[in-house]
N, C-alpha and C. Protein backbone atom coordinates (compact mmCIF):
# COMPACT_ATOMS: atom_id res chain seq x y z
N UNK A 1 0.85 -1.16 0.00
CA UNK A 1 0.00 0.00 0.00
C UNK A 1 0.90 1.23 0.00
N UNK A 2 0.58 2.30 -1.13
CA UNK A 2 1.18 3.43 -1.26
C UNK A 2 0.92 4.56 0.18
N UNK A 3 2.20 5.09 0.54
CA UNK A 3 2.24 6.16 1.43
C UNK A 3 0.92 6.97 1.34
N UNK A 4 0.38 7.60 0.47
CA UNK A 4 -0.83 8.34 0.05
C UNK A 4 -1.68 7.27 0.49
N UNK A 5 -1.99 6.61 0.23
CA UNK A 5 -3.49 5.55 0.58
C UNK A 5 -3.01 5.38 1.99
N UNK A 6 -2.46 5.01 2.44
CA UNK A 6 -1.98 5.20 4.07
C UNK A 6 -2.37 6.40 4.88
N UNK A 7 -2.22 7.47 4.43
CA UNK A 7 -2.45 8.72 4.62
C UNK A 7 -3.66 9.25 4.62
N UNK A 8 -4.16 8.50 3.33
CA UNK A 8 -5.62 8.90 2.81
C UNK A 8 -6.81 8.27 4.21
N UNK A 9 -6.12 7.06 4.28
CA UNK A 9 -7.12 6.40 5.36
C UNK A 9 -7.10 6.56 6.85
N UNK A 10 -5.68 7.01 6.85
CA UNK A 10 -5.72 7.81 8.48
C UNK A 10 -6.19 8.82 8.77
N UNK A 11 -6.19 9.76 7.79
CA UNK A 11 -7.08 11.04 7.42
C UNK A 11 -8.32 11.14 7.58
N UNK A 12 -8.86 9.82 7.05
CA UNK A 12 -10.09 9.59 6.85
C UNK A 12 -10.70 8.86 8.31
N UNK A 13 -9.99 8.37 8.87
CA UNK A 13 -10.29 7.61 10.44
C UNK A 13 -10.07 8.52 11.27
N UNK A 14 -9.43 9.41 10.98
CA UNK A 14 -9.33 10.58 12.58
C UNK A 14 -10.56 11.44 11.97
N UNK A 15 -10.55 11.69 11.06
CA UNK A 15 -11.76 12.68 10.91
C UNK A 15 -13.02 11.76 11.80
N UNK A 16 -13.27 10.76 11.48
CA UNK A 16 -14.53 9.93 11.49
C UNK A 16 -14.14 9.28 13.17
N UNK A 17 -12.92 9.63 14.12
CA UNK A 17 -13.27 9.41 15.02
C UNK A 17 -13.13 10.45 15.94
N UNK A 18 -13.25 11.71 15.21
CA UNK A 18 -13.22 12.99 15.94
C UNK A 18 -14.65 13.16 16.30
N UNK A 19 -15.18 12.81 14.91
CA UNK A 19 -16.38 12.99 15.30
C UNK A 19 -17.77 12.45 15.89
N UNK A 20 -16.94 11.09 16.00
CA UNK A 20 -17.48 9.88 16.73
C UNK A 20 -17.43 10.35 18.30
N UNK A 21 -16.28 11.38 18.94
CA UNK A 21 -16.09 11.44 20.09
C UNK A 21 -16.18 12.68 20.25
N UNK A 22 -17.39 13.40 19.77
CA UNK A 22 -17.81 15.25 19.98
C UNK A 22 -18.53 14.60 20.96
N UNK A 23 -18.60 15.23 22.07
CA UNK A 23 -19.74 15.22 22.98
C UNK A 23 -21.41 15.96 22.36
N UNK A 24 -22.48 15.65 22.90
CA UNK A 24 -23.51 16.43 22.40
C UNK A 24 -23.50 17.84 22.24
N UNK A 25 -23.84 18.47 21.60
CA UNK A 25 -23.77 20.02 21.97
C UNK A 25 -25.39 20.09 22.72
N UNK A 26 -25.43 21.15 23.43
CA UNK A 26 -26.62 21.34 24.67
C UNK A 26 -27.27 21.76 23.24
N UNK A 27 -28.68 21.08 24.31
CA UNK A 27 -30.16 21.38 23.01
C UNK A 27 -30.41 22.63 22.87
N UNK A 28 -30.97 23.90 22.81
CA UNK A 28 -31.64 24.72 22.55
C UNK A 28 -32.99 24.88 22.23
N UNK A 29 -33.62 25.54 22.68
CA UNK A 29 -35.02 25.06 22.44
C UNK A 29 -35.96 25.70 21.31
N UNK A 30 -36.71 25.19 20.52
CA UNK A 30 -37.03 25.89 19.23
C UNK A 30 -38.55 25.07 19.05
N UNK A 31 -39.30 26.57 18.05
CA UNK A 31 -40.75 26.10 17.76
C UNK A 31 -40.98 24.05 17.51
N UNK A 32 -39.95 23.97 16.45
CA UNK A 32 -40.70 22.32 17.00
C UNK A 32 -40.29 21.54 17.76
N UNK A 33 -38.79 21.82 19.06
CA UNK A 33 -38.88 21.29 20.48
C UNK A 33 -40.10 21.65 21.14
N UNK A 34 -40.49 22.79 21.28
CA UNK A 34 -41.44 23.04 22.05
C UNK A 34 -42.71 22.33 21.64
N UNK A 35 -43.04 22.22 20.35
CA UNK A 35 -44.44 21.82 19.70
C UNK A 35 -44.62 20.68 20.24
N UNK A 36 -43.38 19.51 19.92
CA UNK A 36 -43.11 18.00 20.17
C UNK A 36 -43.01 18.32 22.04
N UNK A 37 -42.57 19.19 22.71
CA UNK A 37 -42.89 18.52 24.34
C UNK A 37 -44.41 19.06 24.46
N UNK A 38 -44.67 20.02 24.09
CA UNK A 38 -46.13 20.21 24.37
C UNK A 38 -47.34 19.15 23.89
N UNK A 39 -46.92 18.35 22.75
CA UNK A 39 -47.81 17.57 22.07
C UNK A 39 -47.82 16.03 23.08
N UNK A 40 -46.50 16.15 23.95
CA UNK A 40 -45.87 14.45 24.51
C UNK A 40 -46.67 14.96 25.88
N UNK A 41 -46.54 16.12 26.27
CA UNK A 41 -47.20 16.30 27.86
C UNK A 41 -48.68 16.25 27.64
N UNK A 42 -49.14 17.00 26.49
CA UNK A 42 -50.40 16.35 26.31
C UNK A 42 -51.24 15.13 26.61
N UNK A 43 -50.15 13.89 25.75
CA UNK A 43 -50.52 12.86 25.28
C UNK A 43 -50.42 12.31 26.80
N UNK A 44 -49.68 12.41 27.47
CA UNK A 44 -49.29 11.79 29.09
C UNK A 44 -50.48 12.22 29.64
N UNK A 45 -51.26 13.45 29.54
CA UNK A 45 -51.91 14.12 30.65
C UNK A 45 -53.25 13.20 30.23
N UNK A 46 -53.26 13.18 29.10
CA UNK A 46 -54.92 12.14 28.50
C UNK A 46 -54.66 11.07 28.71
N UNK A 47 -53.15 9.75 29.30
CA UNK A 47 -53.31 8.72 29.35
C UNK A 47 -54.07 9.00 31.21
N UNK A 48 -53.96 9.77 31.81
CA UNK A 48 -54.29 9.84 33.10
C UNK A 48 -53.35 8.60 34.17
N UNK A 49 -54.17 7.69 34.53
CA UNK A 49 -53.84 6.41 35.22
C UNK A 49 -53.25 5.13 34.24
N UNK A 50 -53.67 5.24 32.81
CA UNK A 50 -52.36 4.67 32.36
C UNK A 50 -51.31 4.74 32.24
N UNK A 51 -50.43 3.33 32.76
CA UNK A 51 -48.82 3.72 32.04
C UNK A 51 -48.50 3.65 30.37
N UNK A 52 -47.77 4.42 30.05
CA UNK A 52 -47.41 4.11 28.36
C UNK A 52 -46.47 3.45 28.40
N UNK A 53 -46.35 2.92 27.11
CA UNK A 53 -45.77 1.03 26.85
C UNK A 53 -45.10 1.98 25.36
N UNK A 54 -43.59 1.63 25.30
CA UNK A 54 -42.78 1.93 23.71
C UNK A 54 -43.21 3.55 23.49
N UNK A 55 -42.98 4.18 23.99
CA UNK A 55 -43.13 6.04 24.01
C UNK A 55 -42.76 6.31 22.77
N UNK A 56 -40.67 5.42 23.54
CA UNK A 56 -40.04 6.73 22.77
C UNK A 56 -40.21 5.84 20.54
N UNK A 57 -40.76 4.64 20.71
CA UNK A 57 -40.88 4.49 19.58
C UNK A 57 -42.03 4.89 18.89
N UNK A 58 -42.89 5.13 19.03
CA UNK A 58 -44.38 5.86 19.07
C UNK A 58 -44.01 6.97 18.66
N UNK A 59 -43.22 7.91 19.27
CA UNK A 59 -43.07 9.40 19.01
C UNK A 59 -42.09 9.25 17.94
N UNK A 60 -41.20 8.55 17.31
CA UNK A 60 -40.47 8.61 16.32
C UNK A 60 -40.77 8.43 15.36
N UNK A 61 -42.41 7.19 15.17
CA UNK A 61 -42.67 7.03 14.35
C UNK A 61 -43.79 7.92 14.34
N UNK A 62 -44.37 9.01 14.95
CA UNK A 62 -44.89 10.04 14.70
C UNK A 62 -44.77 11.36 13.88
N UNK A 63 -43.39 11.49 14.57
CA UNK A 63 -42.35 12.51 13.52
C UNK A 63 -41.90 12.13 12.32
N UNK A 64 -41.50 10.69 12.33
CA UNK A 64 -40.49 10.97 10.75
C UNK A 64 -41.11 10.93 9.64
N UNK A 65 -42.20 9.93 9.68
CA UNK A 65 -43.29 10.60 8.61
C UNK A 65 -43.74 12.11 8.40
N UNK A 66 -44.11 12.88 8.93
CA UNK A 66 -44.42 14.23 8.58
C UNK A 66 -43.17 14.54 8.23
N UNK A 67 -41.99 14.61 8.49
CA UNK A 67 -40.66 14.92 8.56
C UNK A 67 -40.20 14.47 7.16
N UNK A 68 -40.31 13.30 6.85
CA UNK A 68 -40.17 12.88 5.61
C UNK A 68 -41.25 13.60 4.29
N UNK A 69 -42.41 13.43 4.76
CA UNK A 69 -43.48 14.29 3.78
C UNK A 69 -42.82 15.69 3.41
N UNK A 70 -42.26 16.86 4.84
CA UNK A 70 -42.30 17.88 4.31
C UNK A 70 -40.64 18.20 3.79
N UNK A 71 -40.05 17.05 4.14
CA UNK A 71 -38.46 17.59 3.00
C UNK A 71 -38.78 16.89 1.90
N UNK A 72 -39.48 16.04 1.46
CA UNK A 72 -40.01 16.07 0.48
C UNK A 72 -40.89 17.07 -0.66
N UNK A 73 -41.62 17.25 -0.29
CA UNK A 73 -42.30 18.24 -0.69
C UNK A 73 -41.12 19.70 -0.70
N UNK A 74 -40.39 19.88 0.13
CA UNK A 74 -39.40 21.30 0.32
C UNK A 74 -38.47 21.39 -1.02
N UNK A 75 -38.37 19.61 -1.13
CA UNK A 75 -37.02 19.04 -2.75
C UNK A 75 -37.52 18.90 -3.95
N UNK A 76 -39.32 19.48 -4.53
CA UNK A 76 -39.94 19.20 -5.01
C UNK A 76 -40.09 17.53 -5.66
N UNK A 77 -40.01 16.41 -4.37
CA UNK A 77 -39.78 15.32 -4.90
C UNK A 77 -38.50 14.51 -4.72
N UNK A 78 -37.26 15.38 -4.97
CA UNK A 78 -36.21 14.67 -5.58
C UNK A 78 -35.34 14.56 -3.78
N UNK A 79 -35.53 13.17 -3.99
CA UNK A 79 -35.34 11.83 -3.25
C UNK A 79 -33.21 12.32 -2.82
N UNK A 80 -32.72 12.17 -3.88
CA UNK A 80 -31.53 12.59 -3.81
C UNK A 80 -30.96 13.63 -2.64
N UNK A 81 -31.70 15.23 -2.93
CA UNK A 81 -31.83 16.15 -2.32
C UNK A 81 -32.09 15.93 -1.15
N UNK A 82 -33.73 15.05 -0.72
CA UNK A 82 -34.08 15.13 0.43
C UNK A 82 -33.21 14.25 1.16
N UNK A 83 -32.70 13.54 0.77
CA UNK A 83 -31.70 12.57 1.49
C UNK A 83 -30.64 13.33 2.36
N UNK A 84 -30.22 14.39 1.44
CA UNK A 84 -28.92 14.78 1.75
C UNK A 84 -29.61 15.65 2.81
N UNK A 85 -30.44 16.77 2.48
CA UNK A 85 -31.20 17.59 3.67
C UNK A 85 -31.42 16.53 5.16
N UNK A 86 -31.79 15.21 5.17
CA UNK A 86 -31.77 14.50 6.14
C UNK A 86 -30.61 13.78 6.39
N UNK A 87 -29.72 14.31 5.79
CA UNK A 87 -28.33 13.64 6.74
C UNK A 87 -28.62 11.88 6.53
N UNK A 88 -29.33 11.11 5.32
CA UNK A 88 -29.58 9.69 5.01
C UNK A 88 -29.07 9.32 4.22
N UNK A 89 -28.28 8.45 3.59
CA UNK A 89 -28.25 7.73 2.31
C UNK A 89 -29.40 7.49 1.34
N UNK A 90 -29.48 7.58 0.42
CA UNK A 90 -30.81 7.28 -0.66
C UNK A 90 -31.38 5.83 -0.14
N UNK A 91 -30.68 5.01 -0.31
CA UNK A 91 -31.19 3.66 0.47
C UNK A 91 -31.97 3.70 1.63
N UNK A 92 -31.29 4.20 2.44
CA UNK A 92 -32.41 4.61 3.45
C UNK A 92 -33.56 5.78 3.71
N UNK A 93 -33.28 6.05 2.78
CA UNK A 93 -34.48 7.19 2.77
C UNK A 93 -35.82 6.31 1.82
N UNK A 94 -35.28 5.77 0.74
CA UNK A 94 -36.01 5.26 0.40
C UNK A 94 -36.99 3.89 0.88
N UNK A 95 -36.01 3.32 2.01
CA UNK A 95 -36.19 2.14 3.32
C UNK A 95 -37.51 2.80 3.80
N UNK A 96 -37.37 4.00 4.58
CA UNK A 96 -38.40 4.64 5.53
C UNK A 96 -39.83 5.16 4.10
N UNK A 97 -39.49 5.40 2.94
CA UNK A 97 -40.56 5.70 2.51
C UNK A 97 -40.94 4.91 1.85
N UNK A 98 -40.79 3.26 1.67
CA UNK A 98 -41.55 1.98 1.46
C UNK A 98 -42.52 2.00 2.86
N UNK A 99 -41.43 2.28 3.96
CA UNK A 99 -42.43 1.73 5.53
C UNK A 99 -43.33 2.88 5.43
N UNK A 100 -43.52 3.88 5.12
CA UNK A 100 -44.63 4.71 5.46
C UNK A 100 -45.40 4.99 3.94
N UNK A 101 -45.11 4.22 2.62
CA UNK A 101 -45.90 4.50 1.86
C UNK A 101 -45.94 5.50 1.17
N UNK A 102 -44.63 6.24 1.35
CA UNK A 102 -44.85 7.68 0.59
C UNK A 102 -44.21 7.29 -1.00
N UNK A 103 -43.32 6.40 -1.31
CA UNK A 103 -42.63 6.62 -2.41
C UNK A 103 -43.53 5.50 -3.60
């Protein structure tokens, strides 16, 4: 293996474990944090005396559909675009919009 491809891939592994080891940056709070805790305290306050069972999967699969609909619609369509706007591979973008029926 050439010095350069050596280089190329250490390059390429410190980048990818720099950023493997960023700590979170603190949340900030914004119209759809707030929308999504106001919509979850809701939903708690109407179970009353029930406990909820799989929350946090419930609420994910709440969001990423609309989430998916409207960067869609934002890319007029193009799958490519919205991928990249969601930080996904096409494969998987296209994964989640077999499961929800959009594509």
């Amino acid at each position: 293996m050439s010095a350069q491809n050596i280089y190329s891939i250490d390059n390429h592994l410190d980048k990818r474990t720099s950023l493997d080891e960023e700590a979170p940056q603190p949340y900030q709070a914004s119209p759809i944090h707030d929308a999504v805790k106001t919509s979850i305290q809701r939903y708690l306050q109407e179970l009353e005396e029930t406990e909820p069972c799989d929350m946090y999967n419930m609420v994910l699969r709440q969001i990423e559909q609309p989430l998916l609909e409207a960067v869609l619609e934002h890319t007029g369509g193009n799958q490519s675009r919205a991928a990249e706007c969601l930080g996904l591979n096409r494969g998987t973008l296209r994964k989640k919009l077999r499961l929800y029926q959009l594509g």
